[in-house]
PDB file of N, CA and C in Angstrom:
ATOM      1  N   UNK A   1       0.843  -1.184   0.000  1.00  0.00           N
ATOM      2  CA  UNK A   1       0.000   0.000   0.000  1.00  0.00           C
ATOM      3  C   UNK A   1       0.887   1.245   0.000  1.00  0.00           C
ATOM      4  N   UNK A   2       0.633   2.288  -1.243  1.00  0.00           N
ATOM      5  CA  UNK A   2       0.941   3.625  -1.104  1.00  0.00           C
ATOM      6  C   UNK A   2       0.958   4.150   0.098  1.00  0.00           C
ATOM      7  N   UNK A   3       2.178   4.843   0.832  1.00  0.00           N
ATOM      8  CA  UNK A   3       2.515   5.652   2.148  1.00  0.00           C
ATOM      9  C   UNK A   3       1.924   7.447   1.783  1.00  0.00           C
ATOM     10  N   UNK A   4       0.873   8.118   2.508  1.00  0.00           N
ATOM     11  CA  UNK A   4       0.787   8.582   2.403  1.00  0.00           C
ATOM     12  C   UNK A   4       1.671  10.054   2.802  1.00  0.00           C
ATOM     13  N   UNK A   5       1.530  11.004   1.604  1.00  0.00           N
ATOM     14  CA  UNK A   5       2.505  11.849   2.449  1.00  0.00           C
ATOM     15  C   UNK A   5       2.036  12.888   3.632  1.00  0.00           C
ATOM     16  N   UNK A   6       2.936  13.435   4.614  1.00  0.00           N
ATOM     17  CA  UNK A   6       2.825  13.919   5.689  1.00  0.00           C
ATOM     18  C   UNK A   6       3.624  15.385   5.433  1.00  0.00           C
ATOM     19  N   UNK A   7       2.816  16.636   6.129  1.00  0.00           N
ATOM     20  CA  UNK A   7       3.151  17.669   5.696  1.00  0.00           C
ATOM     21  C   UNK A   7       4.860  17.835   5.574  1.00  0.00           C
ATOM     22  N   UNK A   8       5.406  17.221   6.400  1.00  0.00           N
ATOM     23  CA  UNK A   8       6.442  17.108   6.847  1.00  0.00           C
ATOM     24  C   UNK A   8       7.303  16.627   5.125  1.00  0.00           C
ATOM     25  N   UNK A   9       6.448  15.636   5.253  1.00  0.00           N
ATOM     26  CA  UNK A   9       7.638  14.552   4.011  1.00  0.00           C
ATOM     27  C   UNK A   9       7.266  15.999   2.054  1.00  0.00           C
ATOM     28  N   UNK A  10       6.410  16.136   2.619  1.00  0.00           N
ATOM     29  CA  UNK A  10       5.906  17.380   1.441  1.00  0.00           C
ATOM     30  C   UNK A  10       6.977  18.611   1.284  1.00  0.00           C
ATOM     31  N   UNK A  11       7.125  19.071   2.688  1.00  0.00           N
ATOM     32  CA  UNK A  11       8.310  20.237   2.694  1.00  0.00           C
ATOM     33  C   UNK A  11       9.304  19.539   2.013  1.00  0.00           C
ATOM     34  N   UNK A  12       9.825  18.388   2.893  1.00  0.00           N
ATOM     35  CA  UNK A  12      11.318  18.235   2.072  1.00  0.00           C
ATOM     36  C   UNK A  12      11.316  18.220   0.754  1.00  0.00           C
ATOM     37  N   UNK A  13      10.257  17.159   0.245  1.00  0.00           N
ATOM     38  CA  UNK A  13      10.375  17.429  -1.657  1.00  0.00           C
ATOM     39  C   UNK A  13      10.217  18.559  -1.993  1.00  0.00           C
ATOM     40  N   UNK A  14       9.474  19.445  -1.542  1.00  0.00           N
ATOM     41  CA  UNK A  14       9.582  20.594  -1.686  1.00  0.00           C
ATOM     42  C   UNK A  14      10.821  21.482  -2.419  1.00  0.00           C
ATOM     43  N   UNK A  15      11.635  21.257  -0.784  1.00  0.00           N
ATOM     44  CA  UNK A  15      13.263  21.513  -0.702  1.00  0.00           C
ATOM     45  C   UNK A  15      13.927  20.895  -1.817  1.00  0.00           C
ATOM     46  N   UNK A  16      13.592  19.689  -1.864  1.00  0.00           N
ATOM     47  CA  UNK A  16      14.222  18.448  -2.773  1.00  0.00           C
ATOM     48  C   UNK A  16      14.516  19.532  -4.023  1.00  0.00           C
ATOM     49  N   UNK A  17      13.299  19.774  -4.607  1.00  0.00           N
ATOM     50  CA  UNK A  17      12.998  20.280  -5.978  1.00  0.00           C
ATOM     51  C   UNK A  17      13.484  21.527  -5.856  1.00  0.00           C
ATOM     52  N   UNK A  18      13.651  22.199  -5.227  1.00  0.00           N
ATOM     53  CA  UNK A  18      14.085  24.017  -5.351  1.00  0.00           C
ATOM     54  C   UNK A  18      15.430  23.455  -5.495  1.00  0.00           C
ATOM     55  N   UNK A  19      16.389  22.855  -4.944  1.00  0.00           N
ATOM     56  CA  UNK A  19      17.713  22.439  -5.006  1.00  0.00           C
ATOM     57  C   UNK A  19      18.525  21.248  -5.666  1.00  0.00           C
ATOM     58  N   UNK A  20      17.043  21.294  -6.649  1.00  0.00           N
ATOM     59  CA  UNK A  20      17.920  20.400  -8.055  1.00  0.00           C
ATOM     60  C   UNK A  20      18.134  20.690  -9.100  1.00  0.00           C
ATOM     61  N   UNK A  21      19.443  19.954  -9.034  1.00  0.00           N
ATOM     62  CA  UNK A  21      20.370  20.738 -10.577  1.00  0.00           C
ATOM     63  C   UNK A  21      20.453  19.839 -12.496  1.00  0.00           C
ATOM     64  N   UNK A  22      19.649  18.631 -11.866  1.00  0.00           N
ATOM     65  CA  UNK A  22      19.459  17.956 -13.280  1.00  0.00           C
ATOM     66  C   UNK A  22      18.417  17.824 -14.102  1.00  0.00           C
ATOM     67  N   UNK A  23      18.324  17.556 -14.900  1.00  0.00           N
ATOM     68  CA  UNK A  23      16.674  17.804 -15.791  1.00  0.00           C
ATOM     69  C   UNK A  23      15.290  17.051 -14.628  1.00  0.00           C
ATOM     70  N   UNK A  24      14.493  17.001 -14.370  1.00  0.00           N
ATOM     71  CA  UNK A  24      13.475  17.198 -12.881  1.00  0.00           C
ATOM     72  C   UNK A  24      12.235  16.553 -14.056  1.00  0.00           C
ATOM     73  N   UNK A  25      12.386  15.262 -13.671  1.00  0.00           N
ATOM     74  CA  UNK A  25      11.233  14.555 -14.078  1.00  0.00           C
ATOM     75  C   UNK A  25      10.555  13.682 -13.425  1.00  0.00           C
ATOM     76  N   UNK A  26       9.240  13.169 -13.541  1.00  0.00           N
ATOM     77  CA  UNK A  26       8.506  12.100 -12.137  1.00  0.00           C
ATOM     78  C   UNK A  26       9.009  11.259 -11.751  1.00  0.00           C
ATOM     79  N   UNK A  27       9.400  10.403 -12.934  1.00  0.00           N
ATOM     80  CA  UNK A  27      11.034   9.518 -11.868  1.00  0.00           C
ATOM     81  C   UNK A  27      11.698   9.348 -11.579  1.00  0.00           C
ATOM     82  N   UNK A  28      12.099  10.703 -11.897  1.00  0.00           N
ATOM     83  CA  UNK A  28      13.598  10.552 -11.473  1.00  0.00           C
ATOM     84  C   UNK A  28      13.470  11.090  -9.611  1.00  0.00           C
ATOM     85  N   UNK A  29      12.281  11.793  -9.718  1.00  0.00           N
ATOM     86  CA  UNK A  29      12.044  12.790  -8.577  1.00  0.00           C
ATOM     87  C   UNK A  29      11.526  11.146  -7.254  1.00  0.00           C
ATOM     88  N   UNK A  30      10.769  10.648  -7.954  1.00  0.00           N
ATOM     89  CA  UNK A  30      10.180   9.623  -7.217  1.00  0.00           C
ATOM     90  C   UNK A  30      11.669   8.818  -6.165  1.00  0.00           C
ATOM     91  N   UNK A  31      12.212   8.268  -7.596  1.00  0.00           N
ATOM     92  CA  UNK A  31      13.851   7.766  -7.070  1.00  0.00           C
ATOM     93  C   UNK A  31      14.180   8.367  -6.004  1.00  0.00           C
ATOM     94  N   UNK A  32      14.609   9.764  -6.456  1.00  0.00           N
ATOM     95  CA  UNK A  32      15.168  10.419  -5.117  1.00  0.00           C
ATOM     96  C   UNK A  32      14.410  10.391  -3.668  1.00  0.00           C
ATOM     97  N   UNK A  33      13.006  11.170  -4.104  1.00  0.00           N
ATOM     98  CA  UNK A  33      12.378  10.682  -2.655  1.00  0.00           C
ATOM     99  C   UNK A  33      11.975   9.556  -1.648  1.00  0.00           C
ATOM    100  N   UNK A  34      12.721   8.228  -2.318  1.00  0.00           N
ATOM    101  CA  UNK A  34      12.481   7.362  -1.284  1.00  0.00           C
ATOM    102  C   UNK A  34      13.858   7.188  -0.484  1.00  0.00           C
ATOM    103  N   UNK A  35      14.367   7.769  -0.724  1.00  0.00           N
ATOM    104  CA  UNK A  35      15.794   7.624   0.091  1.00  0.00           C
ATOM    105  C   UNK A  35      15.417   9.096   1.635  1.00  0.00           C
ATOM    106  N   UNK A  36      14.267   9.979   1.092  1.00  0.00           N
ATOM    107  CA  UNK A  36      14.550  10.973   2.341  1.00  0.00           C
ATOM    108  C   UNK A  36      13.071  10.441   2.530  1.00  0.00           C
ATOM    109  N   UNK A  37      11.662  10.081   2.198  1.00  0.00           N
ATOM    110  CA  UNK A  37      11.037   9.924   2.894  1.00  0.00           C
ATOM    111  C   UNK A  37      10.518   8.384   3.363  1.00  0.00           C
ATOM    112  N   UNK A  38      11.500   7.585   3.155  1.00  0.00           N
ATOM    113  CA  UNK A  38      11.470   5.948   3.701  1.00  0.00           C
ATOM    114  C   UNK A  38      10.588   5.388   2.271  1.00  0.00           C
ATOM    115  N   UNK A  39       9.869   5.216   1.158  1.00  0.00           N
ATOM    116  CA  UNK A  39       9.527   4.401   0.420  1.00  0.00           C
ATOM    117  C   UNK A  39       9.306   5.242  -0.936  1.00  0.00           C
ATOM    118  N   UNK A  40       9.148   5.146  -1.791  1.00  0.00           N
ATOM    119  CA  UNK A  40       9.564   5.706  -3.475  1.00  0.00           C
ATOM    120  C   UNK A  40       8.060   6.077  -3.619  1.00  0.00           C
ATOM    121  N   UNK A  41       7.589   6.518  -3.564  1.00  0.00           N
ATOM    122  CA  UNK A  41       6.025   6.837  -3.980  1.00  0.00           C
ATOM    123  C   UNK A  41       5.889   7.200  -5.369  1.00  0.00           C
ATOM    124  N   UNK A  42       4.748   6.639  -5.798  1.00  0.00           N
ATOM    125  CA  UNK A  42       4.327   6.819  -7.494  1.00  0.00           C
ATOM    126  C   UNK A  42       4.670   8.163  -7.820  1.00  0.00           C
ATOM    127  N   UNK A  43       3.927   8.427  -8.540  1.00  0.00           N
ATOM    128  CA  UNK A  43       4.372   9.662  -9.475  1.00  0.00           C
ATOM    129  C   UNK A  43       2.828  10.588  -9.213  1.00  0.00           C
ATOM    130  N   UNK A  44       1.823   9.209  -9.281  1.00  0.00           N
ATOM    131  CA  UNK A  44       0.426   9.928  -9.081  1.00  0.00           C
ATOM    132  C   UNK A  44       0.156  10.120  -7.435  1.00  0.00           C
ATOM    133  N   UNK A  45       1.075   9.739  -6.290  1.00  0.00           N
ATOM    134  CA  UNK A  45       1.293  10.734  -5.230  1.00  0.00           C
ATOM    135  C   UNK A  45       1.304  12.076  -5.340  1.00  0.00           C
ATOM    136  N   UNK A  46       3.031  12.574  -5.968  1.00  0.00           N
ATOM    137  CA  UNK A  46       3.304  13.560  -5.828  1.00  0.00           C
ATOM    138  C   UNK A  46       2.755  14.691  -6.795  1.00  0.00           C
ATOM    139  N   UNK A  47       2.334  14.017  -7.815  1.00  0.00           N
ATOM    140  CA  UNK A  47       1.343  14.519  -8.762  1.00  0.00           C
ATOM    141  C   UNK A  47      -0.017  15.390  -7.992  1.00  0.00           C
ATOM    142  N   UNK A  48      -0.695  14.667  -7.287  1.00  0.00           N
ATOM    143  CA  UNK A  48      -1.561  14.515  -6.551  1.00  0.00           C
ATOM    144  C   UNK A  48      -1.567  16.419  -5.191  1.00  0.00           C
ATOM    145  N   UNK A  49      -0.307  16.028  -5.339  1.00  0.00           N
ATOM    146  CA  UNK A  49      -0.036  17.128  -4.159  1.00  0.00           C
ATOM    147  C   UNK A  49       0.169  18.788  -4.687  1.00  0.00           C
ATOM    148  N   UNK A  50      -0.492  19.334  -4.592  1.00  0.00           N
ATOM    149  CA  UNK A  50      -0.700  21.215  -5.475  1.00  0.00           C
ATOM    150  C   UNK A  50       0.496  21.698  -5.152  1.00  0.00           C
ATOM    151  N   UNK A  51       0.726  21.616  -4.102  1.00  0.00           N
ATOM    152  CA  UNK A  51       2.969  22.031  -3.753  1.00  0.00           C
ATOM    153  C   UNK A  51       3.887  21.960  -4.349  1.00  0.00           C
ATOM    154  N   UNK A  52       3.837  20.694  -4.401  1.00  0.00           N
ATOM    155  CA  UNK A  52       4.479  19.659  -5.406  1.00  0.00           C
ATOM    156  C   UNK A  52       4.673  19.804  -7.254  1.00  0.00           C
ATOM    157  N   UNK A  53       3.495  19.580  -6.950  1.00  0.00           N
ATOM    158  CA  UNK A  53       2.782  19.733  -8.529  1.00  0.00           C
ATOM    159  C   UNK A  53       3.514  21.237  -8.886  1.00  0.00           C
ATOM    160  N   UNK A  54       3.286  22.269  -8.212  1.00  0.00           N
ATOM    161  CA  UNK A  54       3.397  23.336  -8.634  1.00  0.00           C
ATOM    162  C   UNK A  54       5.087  23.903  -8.612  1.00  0.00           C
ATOM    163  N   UNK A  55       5.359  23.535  -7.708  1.00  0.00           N
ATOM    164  CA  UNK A  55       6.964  23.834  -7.603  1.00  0.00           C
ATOM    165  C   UNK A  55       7.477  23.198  -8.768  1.00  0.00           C
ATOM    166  N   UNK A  56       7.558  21.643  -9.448  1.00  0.00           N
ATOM    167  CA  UNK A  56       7.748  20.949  -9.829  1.00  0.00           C
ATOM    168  C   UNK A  56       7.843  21.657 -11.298  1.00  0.00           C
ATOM    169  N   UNK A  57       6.240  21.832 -11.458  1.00  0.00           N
ATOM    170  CA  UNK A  57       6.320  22.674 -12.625  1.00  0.00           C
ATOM    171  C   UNK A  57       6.923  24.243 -12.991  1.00  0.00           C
ATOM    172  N   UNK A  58       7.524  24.791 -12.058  1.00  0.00           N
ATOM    173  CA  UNK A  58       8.056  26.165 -11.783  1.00  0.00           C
ATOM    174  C   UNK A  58       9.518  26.075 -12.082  1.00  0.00           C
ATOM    175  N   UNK A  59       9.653  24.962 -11.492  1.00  0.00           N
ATOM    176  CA  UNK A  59      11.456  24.231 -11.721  1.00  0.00           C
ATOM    177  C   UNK A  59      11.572  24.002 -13.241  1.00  0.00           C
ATOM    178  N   UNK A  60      11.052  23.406 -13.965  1.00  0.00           N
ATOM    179  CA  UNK A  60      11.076  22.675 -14.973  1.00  0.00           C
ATOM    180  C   UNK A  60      11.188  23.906 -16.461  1.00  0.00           C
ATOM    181  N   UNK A  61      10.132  25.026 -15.545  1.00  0.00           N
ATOM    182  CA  UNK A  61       9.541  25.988 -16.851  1.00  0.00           C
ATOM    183  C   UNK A  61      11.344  26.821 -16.326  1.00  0.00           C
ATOM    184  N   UNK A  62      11.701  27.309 -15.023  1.00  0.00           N
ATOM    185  CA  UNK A  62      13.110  27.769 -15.244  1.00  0.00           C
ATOM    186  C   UNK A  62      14.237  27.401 -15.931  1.00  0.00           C
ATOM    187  N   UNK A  63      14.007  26.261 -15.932  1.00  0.00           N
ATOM    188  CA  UNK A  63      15.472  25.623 -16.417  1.00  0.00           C
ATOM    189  C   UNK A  63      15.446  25.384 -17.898  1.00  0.00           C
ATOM    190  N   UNK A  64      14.564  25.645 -18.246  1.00  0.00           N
ATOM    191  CA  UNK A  64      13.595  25.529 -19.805  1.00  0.00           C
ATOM    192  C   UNK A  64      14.359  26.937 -20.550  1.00  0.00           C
ATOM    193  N   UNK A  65      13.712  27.742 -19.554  1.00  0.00           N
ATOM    194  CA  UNK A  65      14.005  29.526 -20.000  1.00  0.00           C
ATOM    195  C   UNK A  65      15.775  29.710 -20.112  1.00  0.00           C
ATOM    196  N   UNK A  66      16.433  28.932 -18.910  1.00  0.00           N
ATOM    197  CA  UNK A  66      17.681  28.989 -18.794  1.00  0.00           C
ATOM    198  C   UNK A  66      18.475  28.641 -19.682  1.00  0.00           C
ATOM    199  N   UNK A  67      17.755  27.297 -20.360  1.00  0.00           N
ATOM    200  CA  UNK A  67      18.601  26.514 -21.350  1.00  0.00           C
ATOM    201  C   UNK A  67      18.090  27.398 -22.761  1.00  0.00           C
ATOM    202  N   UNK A  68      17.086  27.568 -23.420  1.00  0.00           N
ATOM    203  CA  UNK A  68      16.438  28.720 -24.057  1.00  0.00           C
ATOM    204  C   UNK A  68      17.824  29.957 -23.891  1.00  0.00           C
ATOM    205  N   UNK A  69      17.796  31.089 -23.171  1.00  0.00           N
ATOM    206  CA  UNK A  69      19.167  31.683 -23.106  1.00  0.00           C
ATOM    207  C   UNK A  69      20.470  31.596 -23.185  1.00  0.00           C
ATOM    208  N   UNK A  70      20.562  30.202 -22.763  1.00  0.00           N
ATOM    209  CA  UNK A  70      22.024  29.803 -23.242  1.00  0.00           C
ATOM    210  C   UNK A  70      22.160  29.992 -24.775  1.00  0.00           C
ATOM    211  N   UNK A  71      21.329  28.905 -25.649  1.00  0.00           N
ATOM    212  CA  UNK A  71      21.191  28.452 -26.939  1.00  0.00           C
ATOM    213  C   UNK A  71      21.278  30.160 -27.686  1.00  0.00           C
ATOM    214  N   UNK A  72      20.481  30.984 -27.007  1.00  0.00           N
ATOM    215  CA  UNK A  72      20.425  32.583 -27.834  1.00  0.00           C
ATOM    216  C   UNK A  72      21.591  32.899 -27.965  1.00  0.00           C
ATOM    217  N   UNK A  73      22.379  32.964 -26.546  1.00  0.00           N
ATOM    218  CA  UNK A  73      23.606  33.252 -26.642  1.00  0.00           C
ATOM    219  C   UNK A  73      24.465  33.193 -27.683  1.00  0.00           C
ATOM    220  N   UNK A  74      24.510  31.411 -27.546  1.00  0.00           N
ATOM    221  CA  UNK A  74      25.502  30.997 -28.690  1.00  0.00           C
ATOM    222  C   UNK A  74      25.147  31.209 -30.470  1.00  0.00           C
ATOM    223  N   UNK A  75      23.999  31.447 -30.460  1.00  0.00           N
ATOM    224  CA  UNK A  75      23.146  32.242 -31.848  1.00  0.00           C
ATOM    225  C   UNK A  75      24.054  33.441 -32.489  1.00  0.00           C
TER     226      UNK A  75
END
C-alpha cells in the first residue's frame, strides 16, 4: 500500500525540488524521494499534491528559460 505523504515529508520534496540541478522529471524525482522519505512513492502521489505539482512545474519551466538563453547566446 501507497505511504501517504505527511506535511512534513511534502516540505522536504519541496526543498528536494528548489535544489535540483538535473533535468526534474517524475522519476527521477520519485527515485530520489524514497531515500529521504522511507519508500519511493508513485508519481500519481506527488502529482496529486498542489505544492508539489506546482513547484515541480516552476522548476522545470526555469530551467527551460535557462537553457532557451544559453542556446540565444551561442546564436
Amino acid at each position: 500500500m501507497a505511504k501517504h505523504l505527511t506535511s512534513k515529508d511534502i516540505n522536504i520534496l519541496v526543498n528536494l525540488i528548489d535544489t535540483w540541478e538535473r533535468k526534474l522529471g517524475w522519476e527521477v524525482l520519485c527515485d530520489a524521494a524514497a531515500s529521504l522519505v522511507g519508500v519511493r512513492p508513485p508519481r500519481q502521489t506527488l502529482n496529486s499534491h498542489a505544492q508539489i505539482k506546482a513547484r515541480s512545474g516552476t522548476r522545470k519551466n526555469s530551467r527551460k528559460q535557462a537553457l532557451s538563453r544559453r542556446k540565444d547566446r551561442r546564436a
